[in-house]
N, C-alpha and C. Protein backbone atom coordinates (compact mmCIF):
# COMPACT_ATOMS: atom_id res chain seq x y z
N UNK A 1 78.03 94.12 92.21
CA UNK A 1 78.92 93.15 91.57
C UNK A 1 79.26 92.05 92.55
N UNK A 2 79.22 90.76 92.49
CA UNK A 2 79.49 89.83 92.62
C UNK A 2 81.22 89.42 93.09
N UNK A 3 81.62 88.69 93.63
CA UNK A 3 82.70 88.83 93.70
C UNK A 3 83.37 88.00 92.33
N UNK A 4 84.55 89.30 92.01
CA UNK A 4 84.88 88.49 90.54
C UNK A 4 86.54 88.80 90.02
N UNK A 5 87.08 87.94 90.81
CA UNK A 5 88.93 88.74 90.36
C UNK A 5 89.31 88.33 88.89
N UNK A 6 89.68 88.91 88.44
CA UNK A 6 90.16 88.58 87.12
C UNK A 6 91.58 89.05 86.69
N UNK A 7 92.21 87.94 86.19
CA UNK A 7 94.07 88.31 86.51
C UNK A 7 94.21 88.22 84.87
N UNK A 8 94.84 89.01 84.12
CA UNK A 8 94.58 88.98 82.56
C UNK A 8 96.55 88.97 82.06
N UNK A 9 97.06 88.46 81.73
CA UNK A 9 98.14 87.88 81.20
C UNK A 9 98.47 87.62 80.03
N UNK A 10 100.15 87.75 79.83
CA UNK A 10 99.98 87.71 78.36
C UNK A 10 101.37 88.04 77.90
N UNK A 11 102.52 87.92 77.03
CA UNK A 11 103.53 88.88 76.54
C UNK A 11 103.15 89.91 76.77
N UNK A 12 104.74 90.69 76.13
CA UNK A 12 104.76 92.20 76.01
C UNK A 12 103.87 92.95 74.64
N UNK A 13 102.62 93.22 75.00
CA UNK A 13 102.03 93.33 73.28
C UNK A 13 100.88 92.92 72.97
N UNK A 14 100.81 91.97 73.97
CA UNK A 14 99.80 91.37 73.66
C UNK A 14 98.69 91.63 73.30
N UNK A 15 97.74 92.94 74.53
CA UNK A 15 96.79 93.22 74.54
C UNK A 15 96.40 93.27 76.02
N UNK A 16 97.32 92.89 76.99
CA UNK A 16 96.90 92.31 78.47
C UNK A 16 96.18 93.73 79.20
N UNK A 17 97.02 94.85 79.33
CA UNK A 17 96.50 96.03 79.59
C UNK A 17 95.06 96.44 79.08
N UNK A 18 94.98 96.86 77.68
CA UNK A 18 93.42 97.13 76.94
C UNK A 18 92.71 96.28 77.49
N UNK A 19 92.58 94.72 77.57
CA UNK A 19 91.86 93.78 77.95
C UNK A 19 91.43 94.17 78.80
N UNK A 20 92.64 94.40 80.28
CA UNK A 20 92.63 94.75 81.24
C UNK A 20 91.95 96.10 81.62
N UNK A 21 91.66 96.88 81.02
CA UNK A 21 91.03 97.94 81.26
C UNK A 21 90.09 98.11 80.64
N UNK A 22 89.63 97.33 79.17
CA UNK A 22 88.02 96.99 79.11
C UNK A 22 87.03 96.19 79.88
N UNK A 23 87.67 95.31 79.97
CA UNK A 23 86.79 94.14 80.99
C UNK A 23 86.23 95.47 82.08
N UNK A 24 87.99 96.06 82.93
CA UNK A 24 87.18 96.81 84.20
C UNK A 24 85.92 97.87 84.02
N UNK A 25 86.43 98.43 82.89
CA UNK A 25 85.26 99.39 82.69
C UNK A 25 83.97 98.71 82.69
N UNK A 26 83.47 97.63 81.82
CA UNK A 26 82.73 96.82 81.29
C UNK A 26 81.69 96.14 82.44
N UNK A 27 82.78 95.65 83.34
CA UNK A 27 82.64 95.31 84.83
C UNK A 27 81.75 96.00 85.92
N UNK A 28 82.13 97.14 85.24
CA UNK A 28 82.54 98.79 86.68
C UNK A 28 83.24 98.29 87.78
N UNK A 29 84.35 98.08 87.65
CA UNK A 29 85.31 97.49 89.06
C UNK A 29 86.55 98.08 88.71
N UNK A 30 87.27 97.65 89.74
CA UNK A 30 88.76 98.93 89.68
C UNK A 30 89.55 97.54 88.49
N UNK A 31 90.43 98.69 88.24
CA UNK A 31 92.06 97.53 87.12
C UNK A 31 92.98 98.36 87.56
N UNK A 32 93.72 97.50 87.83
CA UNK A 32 95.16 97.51 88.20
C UNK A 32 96.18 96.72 87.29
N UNK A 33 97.66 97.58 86.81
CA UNK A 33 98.10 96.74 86.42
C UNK A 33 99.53 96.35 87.24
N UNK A 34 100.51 95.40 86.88
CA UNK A 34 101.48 94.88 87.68
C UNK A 34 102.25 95.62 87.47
N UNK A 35 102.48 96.60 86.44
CA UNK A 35 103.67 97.73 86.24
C UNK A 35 103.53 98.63 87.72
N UNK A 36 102.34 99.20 87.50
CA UNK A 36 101.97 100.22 88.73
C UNK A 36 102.84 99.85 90.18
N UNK A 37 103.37 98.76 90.25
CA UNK A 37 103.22 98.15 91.81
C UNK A 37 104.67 97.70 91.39
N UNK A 38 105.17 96.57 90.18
CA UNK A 38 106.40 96.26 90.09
C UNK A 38 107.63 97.62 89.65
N UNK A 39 107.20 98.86 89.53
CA UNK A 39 108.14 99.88 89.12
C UNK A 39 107.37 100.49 90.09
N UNK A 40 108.79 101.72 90.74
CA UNK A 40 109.16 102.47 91.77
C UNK A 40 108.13 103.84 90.69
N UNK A 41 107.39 105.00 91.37
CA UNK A 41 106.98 106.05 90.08
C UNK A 41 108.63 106.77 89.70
N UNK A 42 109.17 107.03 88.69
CA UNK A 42 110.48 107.82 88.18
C UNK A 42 109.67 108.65 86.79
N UNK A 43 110.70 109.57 86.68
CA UNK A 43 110.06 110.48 85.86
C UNK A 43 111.53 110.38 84.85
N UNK A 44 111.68 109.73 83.63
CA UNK A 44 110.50 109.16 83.16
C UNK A 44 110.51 108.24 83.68
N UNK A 45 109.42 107.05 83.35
CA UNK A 45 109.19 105.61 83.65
C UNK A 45 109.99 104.65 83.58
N UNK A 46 109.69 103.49 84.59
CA UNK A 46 110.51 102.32 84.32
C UNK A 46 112.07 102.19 84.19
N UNK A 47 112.65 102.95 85.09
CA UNK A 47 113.67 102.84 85.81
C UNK A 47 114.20 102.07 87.09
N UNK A 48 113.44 102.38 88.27
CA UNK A 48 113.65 101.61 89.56
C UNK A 48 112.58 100.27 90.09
N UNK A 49 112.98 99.31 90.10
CA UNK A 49 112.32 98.19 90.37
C UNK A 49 111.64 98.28 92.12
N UNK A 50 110.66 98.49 92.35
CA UNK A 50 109.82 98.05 93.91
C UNK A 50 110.38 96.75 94.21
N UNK A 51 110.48 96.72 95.49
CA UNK A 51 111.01 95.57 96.33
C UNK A 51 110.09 94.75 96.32
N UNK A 52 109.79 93.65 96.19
CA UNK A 52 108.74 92.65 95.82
C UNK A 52 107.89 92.68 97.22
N UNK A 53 108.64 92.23 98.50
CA UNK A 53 107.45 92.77 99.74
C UNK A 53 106.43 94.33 99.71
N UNK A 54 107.43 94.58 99.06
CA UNK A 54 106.76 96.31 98.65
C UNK A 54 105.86 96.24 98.07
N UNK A 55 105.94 95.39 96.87
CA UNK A 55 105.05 95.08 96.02
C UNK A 55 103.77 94.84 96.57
N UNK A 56 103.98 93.70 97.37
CA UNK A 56 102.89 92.66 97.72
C UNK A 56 102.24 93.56 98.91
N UNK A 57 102.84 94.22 99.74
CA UNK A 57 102.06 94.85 100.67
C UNK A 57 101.25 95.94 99.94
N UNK A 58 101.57 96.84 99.08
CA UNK A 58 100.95 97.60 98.21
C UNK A 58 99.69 97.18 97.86
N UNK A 59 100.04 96.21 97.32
CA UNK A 59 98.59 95.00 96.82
C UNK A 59 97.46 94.79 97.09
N UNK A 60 98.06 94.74 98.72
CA UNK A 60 97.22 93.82 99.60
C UNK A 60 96.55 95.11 100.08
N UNK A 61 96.96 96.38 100.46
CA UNK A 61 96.40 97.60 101.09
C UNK A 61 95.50 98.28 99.84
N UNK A 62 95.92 98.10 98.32
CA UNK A 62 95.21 99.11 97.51
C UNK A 62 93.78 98.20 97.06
N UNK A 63 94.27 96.92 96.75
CA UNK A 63 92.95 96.45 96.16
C UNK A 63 92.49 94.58 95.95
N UNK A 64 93.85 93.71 96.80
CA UNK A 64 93.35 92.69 97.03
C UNK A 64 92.39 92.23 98.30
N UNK A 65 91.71 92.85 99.14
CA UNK A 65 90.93 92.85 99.76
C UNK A 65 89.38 92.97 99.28
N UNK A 66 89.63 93.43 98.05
CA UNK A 66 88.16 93.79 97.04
C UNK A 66 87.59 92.76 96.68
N UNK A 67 86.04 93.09 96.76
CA UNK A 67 85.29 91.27 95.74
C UNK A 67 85.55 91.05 94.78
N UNK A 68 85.90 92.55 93.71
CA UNK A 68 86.23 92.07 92.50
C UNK A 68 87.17 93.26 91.84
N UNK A 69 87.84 92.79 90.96
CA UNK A 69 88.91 93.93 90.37
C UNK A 69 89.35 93.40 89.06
N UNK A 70 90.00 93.65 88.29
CA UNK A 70 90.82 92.98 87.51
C UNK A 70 92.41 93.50 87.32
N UNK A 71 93.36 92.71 87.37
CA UNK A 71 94.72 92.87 87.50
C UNK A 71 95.11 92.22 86.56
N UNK A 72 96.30 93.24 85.75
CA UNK A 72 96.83 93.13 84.13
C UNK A 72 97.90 93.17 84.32
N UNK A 73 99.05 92.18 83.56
CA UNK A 73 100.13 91.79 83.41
C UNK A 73 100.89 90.89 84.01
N UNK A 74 102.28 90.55 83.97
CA UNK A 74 102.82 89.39 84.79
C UNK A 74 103.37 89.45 86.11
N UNK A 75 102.85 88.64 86.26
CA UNK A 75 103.73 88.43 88.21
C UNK A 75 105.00 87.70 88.18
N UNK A 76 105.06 86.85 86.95
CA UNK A 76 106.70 86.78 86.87
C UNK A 76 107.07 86.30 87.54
N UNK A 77 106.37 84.96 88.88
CA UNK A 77 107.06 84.18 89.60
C UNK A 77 106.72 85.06 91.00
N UNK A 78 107.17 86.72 91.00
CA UNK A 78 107.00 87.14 92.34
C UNK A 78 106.04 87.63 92.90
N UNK A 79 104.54 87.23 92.25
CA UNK A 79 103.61 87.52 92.67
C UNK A 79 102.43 86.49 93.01
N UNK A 80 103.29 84.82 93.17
CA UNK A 80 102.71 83.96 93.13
C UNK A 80 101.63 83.69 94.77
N UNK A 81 102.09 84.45 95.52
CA UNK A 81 100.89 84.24 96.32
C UNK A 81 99.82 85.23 96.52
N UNK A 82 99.61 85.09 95.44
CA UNK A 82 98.05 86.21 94.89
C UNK A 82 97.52 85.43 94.26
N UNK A 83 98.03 84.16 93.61
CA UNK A 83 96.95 83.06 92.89
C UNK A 83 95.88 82.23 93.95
N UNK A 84 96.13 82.61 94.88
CA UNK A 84 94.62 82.43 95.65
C UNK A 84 92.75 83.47 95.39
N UNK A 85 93.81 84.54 95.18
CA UNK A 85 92.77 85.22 95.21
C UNK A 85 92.43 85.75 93.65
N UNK A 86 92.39 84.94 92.26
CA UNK A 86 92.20 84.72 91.20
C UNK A 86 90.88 83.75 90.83
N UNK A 87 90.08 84.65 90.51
CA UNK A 87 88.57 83.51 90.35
C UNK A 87 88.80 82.77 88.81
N UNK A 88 89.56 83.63 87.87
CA UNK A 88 89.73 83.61 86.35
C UNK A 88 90.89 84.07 86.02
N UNK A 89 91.54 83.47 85.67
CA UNK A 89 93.02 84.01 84.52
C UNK A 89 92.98 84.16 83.04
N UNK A 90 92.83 85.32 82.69
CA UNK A 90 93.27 84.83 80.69
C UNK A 90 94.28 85.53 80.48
N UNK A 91 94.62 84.16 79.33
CA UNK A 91 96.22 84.36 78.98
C UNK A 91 95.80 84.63 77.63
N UNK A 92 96.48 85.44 76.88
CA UNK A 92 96.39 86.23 75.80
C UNK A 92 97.58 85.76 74.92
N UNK A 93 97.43 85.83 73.95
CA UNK A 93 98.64 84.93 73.19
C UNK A 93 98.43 86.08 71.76
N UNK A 94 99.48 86.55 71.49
CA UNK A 94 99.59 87.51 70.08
C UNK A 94 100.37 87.21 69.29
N UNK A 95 100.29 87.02 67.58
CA UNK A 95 101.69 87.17 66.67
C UNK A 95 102.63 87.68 67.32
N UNK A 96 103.96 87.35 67.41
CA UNK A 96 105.00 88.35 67.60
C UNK A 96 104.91 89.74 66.70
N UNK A 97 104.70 89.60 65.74
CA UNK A 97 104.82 91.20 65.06
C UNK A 97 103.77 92.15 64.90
N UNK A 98 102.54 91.58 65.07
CA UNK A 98 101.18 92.81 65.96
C UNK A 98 102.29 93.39 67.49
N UNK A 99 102.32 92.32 68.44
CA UNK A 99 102.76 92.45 69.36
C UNK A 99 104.54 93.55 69.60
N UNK A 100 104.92 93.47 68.38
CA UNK A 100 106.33 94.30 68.78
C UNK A 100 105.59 96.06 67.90
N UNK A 101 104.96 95.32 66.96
CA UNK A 101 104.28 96.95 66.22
C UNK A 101 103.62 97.70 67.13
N UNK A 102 102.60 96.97 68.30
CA UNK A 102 102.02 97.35 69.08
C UNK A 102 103.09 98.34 69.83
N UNK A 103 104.19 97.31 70.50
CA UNK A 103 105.38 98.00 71.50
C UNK A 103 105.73 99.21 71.00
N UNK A 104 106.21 99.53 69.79
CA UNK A 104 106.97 100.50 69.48
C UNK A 104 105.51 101.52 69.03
N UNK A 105 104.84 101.28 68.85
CA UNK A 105 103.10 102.66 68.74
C UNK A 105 103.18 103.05 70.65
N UNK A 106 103.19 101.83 71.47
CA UNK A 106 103.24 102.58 72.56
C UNK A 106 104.09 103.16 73.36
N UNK A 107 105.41 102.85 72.73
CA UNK A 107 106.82 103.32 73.17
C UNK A 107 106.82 104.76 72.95
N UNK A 108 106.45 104.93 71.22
CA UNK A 108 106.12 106.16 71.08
C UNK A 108 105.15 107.14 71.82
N UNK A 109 103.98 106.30 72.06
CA UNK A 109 103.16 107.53 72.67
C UNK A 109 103.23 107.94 74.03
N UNK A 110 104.24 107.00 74.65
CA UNK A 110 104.62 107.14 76.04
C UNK A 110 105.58 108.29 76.01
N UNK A 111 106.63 108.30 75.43
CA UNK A 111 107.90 109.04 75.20
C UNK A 111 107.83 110.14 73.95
N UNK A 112 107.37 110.06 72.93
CA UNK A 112 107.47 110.62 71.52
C UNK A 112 108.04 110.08 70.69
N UNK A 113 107.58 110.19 69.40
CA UNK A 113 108.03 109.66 68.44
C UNK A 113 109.54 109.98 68.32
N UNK A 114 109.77 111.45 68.22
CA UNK A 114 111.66 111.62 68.14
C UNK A 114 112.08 111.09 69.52
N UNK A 115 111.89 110.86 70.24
CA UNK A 115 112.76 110.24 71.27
C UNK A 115 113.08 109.06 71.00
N UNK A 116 111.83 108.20 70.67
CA UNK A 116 112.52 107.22 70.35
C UNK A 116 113.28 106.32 69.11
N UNK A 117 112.89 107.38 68.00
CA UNK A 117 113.76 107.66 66.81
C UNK A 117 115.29 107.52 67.21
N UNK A 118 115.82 106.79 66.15
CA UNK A 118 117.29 106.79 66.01
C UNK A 118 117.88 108.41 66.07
N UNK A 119 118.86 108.20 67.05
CA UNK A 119 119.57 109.88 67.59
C UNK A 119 118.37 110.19 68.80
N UNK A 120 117.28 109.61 69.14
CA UNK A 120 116.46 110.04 70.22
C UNK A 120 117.14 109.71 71.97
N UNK A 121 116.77 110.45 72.71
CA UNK A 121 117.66 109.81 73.82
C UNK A 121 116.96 108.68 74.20
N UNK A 122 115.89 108.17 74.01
CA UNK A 122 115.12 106.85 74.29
C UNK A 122 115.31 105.63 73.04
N UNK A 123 115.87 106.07 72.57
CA UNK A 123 115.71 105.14 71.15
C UNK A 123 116.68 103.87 71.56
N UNK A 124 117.89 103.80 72.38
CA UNK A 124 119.05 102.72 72.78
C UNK A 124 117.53 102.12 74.00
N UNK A 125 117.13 102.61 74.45
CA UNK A 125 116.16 101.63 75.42
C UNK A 125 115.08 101.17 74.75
N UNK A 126 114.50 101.80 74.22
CA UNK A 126 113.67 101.37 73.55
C UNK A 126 113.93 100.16 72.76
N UNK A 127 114.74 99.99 71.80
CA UNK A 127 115.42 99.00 71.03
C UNK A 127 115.47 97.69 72.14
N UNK A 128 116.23 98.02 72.76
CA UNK A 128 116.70 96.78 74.00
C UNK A 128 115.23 96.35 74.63
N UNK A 129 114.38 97.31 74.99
CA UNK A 129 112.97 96.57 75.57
C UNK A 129 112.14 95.39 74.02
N UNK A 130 112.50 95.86 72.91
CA UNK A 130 111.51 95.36 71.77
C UNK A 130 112.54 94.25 71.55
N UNK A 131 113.88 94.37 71.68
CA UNK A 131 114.97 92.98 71.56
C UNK A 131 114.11 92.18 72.72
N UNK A 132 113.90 92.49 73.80
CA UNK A 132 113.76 91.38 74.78
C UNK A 132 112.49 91.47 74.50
N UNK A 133 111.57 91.89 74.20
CA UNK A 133 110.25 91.24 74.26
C UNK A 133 109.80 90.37 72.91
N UNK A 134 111.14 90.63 72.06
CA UNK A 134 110.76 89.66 70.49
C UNK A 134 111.42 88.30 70.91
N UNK A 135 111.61 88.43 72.22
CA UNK A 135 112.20 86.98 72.85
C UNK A 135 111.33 85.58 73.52
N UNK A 136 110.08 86.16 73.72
CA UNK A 136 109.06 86.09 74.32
C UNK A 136 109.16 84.00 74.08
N UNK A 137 108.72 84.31 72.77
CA UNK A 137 108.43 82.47 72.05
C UNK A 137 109.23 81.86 72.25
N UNK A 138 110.59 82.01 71.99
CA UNK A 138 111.33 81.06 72.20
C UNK A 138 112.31 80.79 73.60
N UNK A 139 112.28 81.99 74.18
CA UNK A 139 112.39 81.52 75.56
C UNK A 139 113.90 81.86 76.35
N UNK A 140 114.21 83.21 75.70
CA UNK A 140 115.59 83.60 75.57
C UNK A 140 115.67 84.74 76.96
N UNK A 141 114.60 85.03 77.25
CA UNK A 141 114.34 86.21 78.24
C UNK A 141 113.58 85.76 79.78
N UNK A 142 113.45 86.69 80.35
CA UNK A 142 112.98 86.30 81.61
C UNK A 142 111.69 86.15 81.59
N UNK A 143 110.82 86.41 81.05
CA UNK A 143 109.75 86.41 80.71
C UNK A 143 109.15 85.70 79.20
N UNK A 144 108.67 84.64 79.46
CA UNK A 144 108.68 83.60 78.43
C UNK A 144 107.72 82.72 78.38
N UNK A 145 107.26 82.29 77.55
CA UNK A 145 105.99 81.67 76.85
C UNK A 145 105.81 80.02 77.44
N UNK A 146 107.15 79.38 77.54
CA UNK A 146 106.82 78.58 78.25
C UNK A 146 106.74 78.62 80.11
N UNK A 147 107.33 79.52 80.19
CA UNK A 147 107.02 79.61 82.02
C UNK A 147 105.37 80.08 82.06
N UNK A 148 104.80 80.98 81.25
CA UNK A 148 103.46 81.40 81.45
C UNK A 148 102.75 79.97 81.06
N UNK A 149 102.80 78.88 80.44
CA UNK A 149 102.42 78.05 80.47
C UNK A 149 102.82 77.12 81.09
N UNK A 150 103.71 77.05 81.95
CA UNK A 150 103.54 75.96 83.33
C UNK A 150 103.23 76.48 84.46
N UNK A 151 103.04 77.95 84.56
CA UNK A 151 102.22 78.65 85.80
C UNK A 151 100.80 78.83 85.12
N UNK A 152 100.72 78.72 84.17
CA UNK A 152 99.33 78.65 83.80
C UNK A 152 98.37 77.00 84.21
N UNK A 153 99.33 76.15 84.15
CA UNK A 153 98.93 74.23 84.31
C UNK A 153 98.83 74.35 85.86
N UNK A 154 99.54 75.03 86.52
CA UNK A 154 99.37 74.80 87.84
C UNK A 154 98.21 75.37 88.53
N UNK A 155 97.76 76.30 87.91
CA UNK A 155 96.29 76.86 88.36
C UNK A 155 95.28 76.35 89.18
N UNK A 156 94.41 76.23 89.80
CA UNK A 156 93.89 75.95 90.20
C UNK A 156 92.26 76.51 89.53
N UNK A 157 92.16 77.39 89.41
CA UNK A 157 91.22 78.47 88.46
C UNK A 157 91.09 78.11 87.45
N UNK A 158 89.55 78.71 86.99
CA UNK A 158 89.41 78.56 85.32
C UNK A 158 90.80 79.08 84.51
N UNK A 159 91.13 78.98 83.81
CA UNK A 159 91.77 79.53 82.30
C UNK A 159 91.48 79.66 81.32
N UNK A 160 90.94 80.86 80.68
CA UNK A 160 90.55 81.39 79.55
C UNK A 160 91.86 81.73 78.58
N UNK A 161 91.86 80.74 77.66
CA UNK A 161 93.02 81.48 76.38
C UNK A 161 92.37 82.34 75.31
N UNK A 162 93.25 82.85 74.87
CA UNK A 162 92.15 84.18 74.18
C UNK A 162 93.91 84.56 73.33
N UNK A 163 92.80 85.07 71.46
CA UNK A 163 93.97 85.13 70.57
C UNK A 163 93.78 87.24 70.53
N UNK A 164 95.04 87.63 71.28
CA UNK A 164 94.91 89.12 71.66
C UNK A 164 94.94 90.14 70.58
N UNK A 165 94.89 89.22 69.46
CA UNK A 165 94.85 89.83 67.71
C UNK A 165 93.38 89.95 67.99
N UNK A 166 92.35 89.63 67.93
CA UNK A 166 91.05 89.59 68.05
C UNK A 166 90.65 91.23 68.80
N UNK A 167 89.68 91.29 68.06
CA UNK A 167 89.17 92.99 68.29
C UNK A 167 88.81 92.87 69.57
N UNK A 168 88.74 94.21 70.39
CA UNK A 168 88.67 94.09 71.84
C UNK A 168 87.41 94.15 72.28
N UNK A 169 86.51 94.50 71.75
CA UNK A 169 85.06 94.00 72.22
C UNK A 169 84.63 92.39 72.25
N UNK A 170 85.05 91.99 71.25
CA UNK A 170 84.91 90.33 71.11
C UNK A 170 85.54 89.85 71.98
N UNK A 171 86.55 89.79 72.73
CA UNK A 171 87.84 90.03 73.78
C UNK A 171 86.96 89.69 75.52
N UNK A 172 86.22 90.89 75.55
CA UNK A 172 85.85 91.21 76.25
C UNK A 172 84.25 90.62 76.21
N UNK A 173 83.59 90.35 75.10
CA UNK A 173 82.02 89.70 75.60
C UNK A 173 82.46 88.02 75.50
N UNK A 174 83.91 87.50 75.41
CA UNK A 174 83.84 86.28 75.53
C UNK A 174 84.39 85.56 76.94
N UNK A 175 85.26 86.52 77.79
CA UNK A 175 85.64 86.73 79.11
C UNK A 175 84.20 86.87 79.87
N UNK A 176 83.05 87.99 79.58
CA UNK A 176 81.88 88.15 80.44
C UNK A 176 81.16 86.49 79.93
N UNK A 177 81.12 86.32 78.63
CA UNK A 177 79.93 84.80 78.50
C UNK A 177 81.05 83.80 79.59
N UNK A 178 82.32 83.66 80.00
CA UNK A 178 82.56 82.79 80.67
C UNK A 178 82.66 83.44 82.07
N UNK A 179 83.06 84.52 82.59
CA UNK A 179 82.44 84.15 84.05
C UNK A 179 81.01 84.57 84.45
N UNK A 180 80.28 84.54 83.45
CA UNK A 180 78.75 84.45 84.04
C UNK A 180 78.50 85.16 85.10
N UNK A 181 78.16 83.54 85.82
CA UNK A 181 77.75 83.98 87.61
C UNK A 181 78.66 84.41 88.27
N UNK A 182 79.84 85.17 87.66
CA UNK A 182 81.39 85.28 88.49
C UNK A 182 80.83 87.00 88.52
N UNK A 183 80.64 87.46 87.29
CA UNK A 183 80.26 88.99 87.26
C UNK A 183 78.71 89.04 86.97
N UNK A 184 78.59 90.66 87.08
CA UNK A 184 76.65 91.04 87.06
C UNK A 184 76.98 91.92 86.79
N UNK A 185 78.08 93.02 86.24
CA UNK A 185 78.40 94.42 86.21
C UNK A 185 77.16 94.70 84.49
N UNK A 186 77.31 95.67 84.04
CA UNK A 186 76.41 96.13 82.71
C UNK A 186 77.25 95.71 81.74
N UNK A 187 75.79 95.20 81.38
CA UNK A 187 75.51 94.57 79.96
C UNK A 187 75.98 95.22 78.45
């Protein structure tokens, strides 16, 4: 393989992960996503936030030294000096309501369905993560549609937009027809 980073982005819902882990397979190269590195491991998940140097040294020791990889989800401002080492970015753009139906299918299969059922002990977080990620468009949350599009203008890199409603094979052979000579992994 060729050297070929690929940074895949997107809301909560989008598709950024699947993307993110078809391309790698597709590729044969490692995927990583930004959860892994921006959350501390807690049992359950997504409780303690990693210290952003933490972050970035993590990074830099597990798999930005590689020719090629692909890395899924947002950096959110604190992962901006890793846009050097980005050959390709796609930003993934979803309905809000694929995208929150999506959240709560994977809320469930992360946790269980009764947990996060009303009376579940996950169900008050759960709610509050799908409140803030139905925030996405208009720009009410920390994570928002127009900041991914003025860190997206500043790029320096190709940018691939891509509609994350679209089946994930199509997803994925329209990412390989554009970086070409970027990847050589199987066909």
């Amino acid at each position: 393989m060729q050297s070929c980073r690929i940074h895949v982005m997107g809301a909560p819902g989008a598709g950024v992960t699947s993307l993110g882990r078809a391309l790698a397979s597709t590729l044969a190269v490692p995927h990583h996503d930004t959860d892994d590195y921006f959350w501390l491991p807690t049992d359950p998940p997504y409780r303690h936030i990693r210290d952003v140097a933490e972050r970035l040294k993590l990074m830099q020791d597990v798999f930005l030294p590689r020719a090629a990889w692909v890395l899924s989800g947002s950096l959110n401002g604190w992962g901006d000096v890793l846009i050097p080492n980005f050959d390709v970015v796609v930003f993934l753009t979803t309905p809000r309501e694929i995208r929150l139906q999506r959240l709560r299918a994977r809320e469930a299969t992360l946790f269980g369905t009764e947990a996060v059922a009303p009376g579940g002990w996950r169900h008050a977080e759960t709610e509050e993560f799908i409140e803030w990620a139905s925030g996405y468009e208009e720009g009410n949350v920390s994570r928002t549609q127009a900041k991914h599009q003025a860190w997206l203008a500043e790029l320096a890199c190709p940018v691939l937009r891509m509609d994350g409603s679209r089946p994930l094979p199509e997803l994925v052979a329209e990412v390989r027809g554009m970086i070409g000579g970027h990847g050589d992994g199987p066909e």
